[in-house]
C-alpha atoms as a PDB file:
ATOM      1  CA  UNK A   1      18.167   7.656   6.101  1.00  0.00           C
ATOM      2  CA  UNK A   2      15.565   7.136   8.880  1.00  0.00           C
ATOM      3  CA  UNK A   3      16.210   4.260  10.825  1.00  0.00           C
ATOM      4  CA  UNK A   4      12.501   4.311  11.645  1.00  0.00           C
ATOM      5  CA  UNK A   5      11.071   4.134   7.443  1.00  0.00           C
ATOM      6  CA  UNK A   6      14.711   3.376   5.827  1.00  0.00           C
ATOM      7  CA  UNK A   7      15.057   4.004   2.492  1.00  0.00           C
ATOM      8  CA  UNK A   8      15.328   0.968  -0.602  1.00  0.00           C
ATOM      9  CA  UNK A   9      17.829   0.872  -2.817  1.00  0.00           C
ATOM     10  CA  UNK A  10      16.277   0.531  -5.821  1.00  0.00           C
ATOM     11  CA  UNK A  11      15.710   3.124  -8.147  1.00  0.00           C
ATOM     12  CA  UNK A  12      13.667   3.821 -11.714  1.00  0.00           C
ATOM     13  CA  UNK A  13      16.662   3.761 -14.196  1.00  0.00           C
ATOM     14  CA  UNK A  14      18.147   0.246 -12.314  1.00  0.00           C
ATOM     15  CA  UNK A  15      14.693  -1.730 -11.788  1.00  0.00           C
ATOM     16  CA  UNK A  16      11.807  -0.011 -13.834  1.00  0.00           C
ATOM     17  CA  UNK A  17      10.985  -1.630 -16.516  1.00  0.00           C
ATOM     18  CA  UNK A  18      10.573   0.553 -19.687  1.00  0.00           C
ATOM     19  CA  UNK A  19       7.113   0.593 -21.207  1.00  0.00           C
ATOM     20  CA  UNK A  20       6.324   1.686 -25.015  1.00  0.00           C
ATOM     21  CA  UNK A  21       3.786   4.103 -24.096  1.00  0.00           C
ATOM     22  CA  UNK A  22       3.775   5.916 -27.810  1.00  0.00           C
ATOM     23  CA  UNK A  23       1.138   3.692 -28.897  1.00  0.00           C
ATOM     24  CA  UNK A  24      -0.864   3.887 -25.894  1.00  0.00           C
ATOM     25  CA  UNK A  25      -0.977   7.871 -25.610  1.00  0.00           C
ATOM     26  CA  UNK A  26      -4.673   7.999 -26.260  1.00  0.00           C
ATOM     27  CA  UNK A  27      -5.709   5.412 -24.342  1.00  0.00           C
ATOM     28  CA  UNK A  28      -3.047   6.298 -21.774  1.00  0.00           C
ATOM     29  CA  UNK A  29      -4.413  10.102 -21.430  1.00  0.00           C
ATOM     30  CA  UNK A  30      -8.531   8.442 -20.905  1.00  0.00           C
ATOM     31  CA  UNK A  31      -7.489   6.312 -18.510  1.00  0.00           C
ATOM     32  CA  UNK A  32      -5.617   9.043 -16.416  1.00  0.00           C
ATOM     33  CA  UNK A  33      -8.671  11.499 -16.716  1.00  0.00           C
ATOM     34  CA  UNK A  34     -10.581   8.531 -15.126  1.00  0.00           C
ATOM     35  CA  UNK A  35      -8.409   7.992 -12.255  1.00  0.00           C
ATOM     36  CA  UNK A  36      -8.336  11.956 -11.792  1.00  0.00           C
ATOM     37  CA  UNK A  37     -11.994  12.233 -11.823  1.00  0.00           C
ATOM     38  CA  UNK A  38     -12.549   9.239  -9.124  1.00  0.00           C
ATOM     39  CA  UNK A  39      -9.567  11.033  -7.019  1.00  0.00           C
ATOM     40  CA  UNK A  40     -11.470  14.163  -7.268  1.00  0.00           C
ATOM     41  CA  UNK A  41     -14.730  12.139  -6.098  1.00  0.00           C
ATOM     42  CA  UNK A  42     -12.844  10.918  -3.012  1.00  0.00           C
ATOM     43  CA  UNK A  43     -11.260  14.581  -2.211  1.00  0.00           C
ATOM     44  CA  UNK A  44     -15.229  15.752  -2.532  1.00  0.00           C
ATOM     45  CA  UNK A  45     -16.410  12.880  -0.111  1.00  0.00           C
ATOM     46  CA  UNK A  46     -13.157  12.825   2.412  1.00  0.00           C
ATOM     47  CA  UNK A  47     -14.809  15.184   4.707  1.00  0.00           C
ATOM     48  CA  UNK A  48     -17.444  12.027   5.493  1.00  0.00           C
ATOM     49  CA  UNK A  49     -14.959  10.118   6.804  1.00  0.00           C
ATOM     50  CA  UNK A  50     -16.321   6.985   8.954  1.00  0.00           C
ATOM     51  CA  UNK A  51     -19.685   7.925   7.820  1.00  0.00           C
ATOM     52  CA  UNK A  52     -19.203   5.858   4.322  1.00  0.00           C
ATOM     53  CA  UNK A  53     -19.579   2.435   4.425  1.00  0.00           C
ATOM     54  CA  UNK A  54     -17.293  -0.307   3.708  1.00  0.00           C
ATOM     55  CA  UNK A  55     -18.838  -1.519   0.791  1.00  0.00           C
ATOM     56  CA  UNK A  56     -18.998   1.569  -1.151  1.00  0.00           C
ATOM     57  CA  UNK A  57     -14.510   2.490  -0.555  1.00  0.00           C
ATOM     58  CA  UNK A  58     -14.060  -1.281  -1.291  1.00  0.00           C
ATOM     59  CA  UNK A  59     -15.182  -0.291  -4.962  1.00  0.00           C
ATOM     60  CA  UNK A  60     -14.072   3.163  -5.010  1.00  0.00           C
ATOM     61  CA  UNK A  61     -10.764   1.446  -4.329  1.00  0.00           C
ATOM     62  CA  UNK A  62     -10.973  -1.108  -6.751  1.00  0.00           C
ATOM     63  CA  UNK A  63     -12.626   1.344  -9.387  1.00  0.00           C
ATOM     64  CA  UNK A  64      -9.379   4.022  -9.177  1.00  0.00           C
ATOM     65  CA  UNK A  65      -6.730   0.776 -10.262  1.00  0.00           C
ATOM     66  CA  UNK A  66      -8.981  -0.957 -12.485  1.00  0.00           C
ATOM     67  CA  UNK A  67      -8.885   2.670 -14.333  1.00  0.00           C
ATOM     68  CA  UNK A  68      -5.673   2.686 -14.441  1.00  0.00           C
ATOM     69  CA  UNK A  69      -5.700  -0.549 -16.700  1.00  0.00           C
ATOM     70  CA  UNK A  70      -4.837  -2.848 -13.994  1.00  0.00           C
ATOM     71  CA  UNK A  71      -6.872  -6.171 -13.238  1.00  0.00           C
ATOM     72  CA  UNK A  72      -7.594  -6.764  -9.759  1.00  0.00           C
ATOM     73  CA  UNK A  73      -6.998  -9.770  -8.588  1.00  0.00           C
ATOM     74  CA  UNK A  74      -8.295 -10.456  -4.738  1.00  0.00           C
ATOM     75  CA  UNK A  75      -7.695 -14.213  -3.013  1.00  0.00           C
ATOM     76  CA  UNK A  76      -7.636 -15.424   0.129  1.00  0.00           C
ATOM     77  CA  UNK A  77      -9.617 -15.226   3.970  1.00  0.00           C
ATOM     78  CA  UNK A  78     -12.166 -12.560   4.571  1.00  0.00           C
ATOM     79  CA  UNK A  79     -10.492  -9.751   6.877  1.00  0.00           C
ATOM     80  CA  UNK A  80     -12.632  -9.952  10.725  1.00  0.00           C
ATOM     81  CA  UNK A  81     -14.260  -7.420  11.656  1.00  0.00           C
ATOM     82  CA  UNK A  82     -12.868  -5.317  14.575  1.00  0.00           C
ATOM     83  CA  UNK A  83      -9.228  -3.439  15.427  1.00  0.00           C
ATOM     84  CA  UNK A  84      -7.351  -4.611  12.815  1.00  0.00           C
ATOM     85  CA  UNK A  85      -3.521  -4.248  12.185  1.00  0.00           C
ATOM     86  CA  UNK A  86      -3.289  -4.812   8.511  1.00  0.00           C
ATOM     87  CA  UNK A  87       0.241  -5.238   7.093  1.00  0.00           C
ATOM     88  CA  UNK A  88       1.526  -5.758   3.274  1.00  0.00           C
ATOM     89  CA  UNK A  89       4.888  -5.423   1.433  1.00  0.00           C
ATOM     90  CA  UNK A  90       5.241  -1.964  -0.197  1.00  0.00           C
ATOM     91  CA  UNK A  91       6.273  -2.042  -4.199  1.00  0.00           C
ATOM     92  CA  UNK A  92       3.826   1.316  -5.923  1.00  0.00           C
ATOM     93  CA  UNK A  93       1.360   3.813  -5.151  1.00  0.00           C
ATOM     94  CA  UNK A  94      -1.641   1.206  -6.273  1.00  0.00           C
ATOM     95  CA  UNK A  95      -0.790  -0.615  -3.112  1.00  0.00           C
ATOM     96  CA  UNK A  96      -2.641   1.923  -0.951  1.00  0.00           C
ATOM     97  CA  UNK A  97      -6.353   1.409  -2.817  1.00  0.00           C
ATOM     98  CA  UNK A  98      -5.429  -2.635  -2.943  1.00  0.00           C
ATOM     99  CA  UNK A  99      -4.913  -2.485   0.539  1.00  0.00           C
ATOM    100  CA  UNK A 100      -8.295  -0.593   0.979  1.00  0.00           C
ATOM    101  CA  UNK A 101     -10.022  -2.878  -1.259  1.00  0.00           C
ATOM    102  CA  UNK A 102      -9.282  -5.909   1.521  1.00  0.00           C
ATOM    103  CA  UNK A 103     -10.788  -3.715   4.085  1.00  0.00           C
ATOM    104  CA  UNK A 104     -11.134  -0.080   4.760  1.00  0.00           C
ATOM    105  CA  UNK A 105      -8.645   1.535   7.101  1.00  0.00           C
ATOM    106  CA  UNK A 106      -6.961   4.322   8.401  1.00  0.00           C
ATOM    107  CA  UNK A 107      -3.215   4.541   7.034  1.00  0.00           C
ATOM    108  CA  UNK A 108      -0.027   5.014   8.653  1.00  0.00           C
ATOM    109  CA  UNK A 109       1.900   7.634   6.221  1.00  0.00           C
ATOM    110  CA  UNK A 110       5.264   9.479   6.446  1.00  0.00           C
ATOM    111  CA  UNK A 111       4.147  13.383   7.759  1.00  0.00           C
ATOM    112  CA  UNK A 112       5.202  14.817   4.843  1.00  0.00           C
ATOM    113  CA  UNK A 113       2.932  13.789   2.581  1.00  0.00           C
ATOM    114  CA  UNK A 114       0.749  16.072   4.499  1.00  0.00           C
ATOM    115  CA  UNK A 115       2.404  18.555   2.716  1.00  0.00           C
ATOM    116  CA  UNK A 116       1.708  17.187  -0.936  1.00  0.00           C
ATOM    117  CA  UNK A 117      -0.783  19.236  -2.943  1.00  0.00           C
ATOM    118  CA  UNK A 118      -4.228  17.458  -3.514  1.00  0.00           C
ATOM    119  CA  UNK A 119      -2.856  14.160  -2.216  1.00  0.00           C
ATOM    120  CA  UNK A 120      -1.923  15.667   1.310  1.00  0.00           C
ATOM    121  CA  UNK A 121      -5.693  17.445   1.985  1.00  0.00           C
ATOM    122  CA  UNK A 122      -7.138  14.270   0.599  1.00  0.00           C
ATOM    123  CA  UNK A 123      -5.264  11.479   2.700  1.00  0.00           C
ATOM    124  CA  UNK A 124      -5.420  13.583   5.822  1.00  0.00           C
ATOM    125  CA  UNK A 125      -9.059  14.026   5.682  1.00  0.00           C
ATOM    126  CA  UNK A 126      -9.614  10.307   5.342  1.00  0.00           C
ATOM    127  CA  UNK A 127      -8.127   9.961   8.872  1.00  0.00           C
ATOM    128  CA  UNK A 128      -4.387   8.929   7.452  1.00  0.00           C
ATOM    129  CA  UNK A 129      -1.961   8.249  10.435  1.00  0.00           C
ATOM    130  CA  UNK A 130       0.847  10.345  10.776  1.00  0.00           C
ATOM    131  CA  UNK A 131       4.585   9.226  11.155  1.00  0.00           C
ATOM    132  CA  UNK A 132       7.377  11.722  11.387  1.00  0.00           C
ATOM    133  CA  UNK A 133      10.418   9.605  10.417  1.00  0.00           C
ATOM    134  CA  UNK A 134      12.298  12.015  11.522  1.00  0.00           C
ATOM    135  CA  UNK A 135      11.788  12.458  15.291  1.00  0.00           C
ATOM    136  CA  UNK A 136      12.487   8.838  16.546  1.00  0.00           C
ATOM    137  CA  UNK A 137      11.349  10.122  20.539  1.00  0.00           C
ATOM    138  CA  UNK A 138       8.196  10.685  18.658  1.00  0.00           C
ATOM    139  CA  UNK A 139       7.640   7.017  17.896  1.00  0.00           C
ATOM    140  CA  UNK A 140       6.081   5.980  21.510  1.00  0.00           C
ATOM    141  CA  UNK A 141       3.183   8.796  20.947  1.00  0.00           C
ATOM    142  CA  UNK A 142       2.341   7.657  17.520  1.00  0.00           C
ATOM    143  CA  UNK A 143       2.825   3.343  18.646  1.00  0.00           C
ATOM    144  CA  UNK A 144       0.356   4.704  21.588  1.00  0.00           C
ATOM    145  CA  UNK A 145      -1.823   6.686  19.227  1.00  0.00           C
ATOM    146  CA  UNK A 146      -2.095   3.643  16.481  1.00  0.00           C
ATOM    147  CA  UNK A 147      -2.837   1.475  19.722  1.00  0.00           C
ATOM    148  CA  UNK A 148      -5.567   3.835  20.612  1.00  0.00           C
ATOM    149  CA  UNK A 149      -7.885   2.965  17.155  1.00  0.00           C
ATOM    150  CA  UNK A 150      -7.303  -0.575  17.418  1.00  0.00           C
ATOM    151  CA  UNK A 151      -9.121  -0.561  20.920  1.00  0.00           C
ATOM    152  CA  UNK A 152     -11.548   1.507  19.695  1.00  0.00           C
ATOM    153  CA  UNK A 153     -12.133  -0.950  16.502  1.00  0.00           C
ATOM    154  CA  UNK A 154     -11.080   0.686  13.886  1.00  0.00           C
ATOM    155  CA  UNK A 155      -8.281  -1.174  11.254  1.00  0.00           C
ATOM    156  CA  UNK A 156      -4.846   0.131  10.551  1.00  0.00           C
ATOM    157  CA  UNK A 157      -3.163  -0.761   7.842  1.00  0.00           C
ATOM    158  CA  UNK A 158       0.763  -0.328   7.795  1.00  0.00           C
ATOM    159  CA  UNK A 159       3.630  -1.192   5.376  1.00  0.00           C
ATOM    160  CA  UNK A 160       6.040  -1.995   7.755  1.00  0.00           C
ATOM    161  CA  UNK A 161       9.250  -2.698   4.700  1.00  0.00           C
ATOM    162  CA  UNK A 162       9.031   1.594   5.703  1.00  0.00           C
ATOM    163  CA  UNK A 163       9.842   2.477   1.812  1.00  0.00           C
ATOM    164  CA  UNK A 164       8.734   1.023  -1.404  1.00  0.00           C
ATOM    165  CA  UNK A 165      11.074  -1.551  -2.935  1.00  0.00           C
ATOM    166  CA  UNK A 166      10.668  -2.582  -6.971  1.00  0.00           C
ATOM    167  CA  UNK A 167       9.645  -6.354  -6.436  1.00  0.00           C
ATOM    168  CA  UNK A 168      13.068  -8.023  -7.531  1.00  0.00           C
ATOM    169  CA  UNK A 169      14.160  -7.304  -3.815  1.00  0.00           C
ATOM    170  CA  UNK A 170      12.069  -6.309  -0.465  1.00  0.00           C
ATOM    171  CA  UNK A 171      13.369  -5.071   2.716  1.00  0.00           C
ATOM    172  CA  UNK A 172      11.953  -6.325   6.257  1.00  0.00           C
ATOM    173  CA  UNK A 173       9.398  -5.877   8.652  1.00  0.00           C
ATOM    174  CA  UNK A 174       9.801  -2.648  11.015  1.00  0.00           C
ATOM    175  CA  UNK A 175       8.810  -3.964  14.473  1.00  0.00           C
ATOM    176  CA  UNK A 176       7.498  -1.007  16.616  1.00  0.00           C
ATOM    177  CA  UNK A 177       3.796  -0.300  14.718  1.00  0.00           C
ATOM    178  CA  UNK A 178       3.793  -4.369  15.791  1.00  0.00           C
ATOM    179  CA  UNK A 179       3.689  -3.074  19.214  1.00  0.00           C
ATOM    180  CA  UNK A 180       0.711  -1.471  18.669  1.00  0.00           C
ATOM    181  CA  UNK A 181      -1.137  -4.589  17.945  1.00  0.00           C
ATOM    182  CA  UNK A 182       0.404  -6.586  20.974  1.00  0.00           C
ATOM    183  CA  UNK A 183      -1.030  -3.645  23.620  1.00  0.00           C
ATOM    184  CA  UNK A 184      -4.401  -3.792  22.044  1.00  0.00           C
ATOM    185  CA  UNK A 185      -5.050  -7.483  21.683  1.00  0.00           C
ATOM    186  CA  UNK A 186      -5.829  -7.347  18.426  1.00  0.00           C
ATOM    187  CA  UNK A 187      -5.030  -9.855  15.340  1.00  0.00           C
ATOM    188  CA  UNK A 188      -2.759  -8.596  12.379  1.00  0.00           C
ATOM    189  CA  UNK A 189      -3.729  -9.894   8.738  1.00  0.00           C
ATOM    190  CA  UNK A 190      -0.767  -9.870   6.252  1.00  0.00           C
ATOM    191  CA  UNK A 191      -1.455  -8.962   3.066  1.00  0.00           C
ATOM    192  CA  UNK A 192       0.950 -10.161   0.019  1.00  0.00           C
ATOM    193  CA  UNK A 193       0.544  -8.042  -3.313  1.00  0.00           C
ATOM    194  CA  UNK A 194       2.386  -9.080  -6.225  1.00  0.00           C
ATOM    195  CA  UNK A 195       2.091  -7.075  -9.972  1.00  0.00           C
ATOM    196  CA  UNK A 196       2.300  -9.386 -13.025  1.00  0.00           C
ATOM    197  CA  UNK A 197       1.720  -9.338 -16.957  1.00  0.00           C
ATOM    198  CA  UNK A 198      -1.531 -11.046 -18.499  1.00  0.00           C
ATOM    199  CA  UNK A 199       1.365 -13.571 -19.033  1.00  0.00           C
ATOM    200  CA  UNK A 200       2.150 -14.287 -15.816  1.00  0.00           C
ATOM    201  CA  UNK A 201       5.260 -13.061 -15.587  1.00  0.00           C
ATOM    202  CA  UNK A 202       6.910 -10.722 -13.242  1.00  0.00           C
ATOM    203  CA  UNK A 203       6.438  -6.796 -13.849  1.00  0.00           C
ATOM    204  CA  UNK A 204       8.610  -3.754 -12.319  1.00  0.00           C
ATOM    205  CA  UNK A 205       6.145  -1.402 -14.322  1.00  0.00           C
ATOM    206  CA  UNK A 206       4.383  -0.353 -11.458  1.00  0.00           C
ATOM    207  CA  UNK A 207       7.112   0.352  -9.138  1.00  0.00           C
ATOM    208  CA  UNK A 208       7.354   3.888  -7.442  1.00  0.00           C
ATOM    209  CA  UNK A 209      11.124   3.673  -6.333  1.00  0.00           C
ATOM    210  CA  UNK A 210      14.214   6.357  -5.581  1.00  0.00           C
ATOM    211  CA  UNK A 211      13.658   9.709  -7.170  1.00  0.00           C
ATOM    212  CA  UNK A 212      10.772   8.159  -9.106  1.00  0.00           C
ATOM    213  CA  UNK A 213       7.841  11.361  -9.504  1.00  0.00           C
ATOM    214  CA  UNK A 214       4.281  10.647  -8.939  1.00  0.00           C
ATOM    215  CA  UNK A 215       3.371  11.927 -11.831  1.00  0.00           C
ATOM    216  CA  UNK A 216       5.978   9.691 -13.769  1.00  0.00           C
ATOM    217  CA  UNK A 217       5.293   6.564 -12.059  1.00  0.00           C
ATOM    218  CA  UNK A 218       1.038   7.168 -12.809  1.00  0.00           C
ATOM    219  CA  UNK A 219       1.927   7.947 -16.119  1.00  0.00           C
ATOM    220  CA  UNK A 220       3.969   4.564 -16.679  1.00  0.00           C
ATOM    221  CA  UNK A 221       0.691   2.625 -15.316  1.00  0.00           C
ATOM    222  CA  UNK A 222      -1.673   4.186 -17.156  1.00  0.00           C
ATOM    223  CA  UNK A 223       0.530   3.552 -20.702  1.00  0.00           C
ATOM    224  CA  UNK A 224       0.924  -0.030 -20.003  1.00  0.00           C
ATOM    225  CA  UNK A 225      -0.341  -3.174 -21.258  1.00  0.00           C
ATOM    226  CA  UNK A 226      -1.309  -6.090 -19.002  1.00  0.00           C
ATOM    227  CA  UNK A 227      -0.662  -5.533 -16.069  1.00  0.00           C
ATOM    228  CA  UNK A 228      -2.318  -7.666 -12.752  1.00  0.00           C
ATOM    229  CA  UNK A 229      -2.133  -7.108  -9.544  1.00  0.00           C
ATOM    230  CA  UNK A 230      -2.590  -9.802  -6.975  1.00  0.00           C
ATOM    231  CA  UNK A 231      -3.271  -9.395  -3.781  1.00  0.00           C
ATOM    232  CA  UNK A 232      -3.315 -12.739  -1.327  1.00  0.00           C
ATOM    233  CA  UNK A 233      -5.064 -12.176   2.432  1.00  0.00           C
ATOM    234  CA  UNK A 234      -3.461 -14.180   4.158  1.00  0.00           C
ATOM    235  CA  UNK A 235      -4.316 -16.248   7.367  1.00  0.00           C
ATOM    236  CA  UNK A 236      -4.711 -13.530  10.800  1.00  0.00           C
ATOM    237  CA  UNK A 237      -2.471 -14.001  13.317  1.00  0.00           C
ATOM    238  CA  UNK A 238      -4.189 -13.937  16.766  1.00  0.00           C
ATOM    239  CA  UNK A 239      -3.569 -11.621  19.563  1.00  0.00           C
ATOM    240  CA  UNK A 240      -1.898 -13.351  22.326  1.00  0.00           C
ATOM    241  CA  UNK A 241       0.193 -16.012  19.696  1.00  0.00           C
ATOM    242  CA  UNK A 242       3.595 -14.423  19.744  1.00  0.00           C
ATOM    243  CA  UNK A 243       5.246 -13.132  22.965  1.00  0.00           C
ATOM    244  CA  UNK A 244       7.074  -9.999  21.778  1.00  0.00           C
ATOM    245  CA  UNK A 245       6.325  -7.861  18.881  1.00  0.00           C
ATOM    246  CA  UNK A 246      10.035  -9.069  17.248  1.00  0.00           C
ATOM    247  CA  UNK A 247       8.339 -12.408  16.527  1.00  0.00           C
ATOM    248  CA  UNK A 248       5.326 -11.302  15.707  1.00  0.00           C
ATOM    249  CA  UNK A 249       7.253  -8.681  13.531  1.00  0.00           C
ATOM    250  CA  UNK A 250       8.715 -12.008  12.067  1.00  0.00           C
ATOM    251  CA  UNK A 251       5.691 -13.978  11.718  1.00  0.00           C
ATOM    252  CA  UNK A 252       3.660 -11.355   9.319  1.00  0.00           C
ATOM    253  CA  UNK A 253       6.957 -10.788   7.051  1.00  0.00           C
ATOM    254  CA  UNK A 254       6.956 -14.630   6.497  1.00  0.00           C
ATOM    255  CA  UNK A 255       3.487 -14.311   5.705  1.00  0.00           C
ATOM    256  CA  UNK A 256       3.635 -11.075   3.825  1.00  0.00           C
ATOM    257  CA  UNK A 257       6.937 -11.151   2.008  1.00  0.00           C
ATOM    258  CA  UNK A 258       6.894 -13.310  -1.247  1.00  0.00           C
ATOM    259  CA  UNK A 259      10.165 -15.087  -2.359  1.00  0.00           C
ATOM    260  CA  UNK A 260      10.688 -12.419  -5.399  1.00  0.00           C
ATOM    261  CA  UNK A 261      10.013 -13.728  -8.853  1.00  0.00           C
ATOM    262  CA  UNK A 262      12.264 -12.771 -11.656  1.00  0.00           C
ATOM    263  CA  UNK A 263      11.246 -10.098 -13.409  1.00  0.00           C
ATOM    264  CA  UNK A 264      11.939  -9.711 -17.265  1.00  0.00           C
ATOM    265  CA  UNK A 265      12.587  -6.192 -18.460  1.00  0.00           C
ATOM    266  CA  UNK A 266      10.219  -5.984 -21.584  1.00  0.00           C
ATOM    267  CA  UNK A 267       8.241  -3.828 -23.338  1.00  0.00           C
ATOM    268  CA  UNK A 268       4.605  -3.486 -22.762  1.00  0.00           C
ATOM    269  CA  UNK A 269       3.490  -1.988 -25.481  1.00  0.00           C
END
């Protein structure tokens, strides 16, 4: 365990929710071509980087979980423009377009998903942030490096929890990327994302947890029923309003970390 991006506890087979995806295989299968084929659109386009606008990812990011069957659901203050340090709570995979869909940015990602097929090309030619969770005397470079965009005006978004956890628990703010923020004077906007059923109550579904695959974790989106995700902006903290990056660490997890609902293990089907 890193004690830079620690590991959760939870895992598929003790917080996952089961879904009754027999049903659903058709439906399941068009909706996963979808997502594929708007993946394979941003894998086509990465090379533009910067050169996109805002506008346009904004709805490519929305478009890719809205084809997975999930309603967006986006509330809250308009991100500023500028350096940016966006922070959210980490729970699946979707959280990364969500994120996105508040305000384009460059993402800070483990290094080894770098190595990934299709996903690792594809994030690293969209400018993704590099973290190696495994060399700790490498942290100054990359707090230095992540300092170095914010000047320049560019967002950075962050999930500083360091590991996705399934929504019945959460872990707690990592401090140093905070330190980023604090030497470039810029604000940091926490983002809250919660995933629900048409209901309104509490879903696991779209967890990606412990030994969880990709593949598996898509698969149990696509096949569901239902499912919402909410995403609450909150309000930006301003540069210069905490002293240390420990309480502004402290600030955005107050902000960003919702008391956990409880979650009813049901079938969506």
């Amino acid at each position: 365990m890193s004690v830079w991006l620690p590991g959760a506890p939870c895992t598929p087979r003790a917080c996952v929710e089961r879904t009754g995806a027999a049903a659903a295989v058709p439906r399941a299968v068009l909706r996963l071509a979808v997502v594929a084929a708007l993946v394979l659109a941003g894998v086509v386009l990465s090379p533009l980087g910067g050169l996109v606008p805002a506008g346009p990812v904004r709805r490519w990011c929305r478009w890719i979980v809205r084809a997975a069957g999930v309603h967006v659901r986006i509330t809250g203050t308009a991100p500023p423009a500028g350096g940016l340090l966006l922070v959210a709570n980490h729970i699946s995979w979707l959280d990364i377009p969500l994120l996105a869909a508040v305000r384009p940015a460059r993402m800070l990602a483990k290094a080894e998903i770098r190595r990934w097929p299709v996903a690792g090309p594809l994030v690293a030619g969209g400018g993704v942030l590099f973290i190696d969770r495994d060399r700790l005397r490498a942290l100054p470079g990359t707090v230095a490096h992540v300092a170095g965009v914010l000047r320049a005006g560019r967002a950075v978004a962050v999930f500083p929890e360091g590991s996705t956890w399934c929504g019945r628990a959460q872990g707690h703010f990592r401090r140093a990327v905070f330190q980023a923020a604090l030497d470039a004077g810029v604000p940091v906007l926490p983002v809250r994302i919660r995933y629900r059923l048409a209901g309104g109550a509490a879903s696991t579904a779209p967890a990606f947890v412990g030994d969880d695959s990709l593949l598996a974790s898509v698969w149990r989106v696509v096949s569901a029923r239902g499912l919402v995700a909410e995403v609450e902006v909150r309000e930006v903290i301003a540069p210069g309003s905490h002293p240390d990056r420990r309480a502004l660490a402290r600030a955005a997890q107050l902000d960003a970390l919702p008391e956990p609902d409880p979650v009813h293990t049901v079938s969506l089907s």
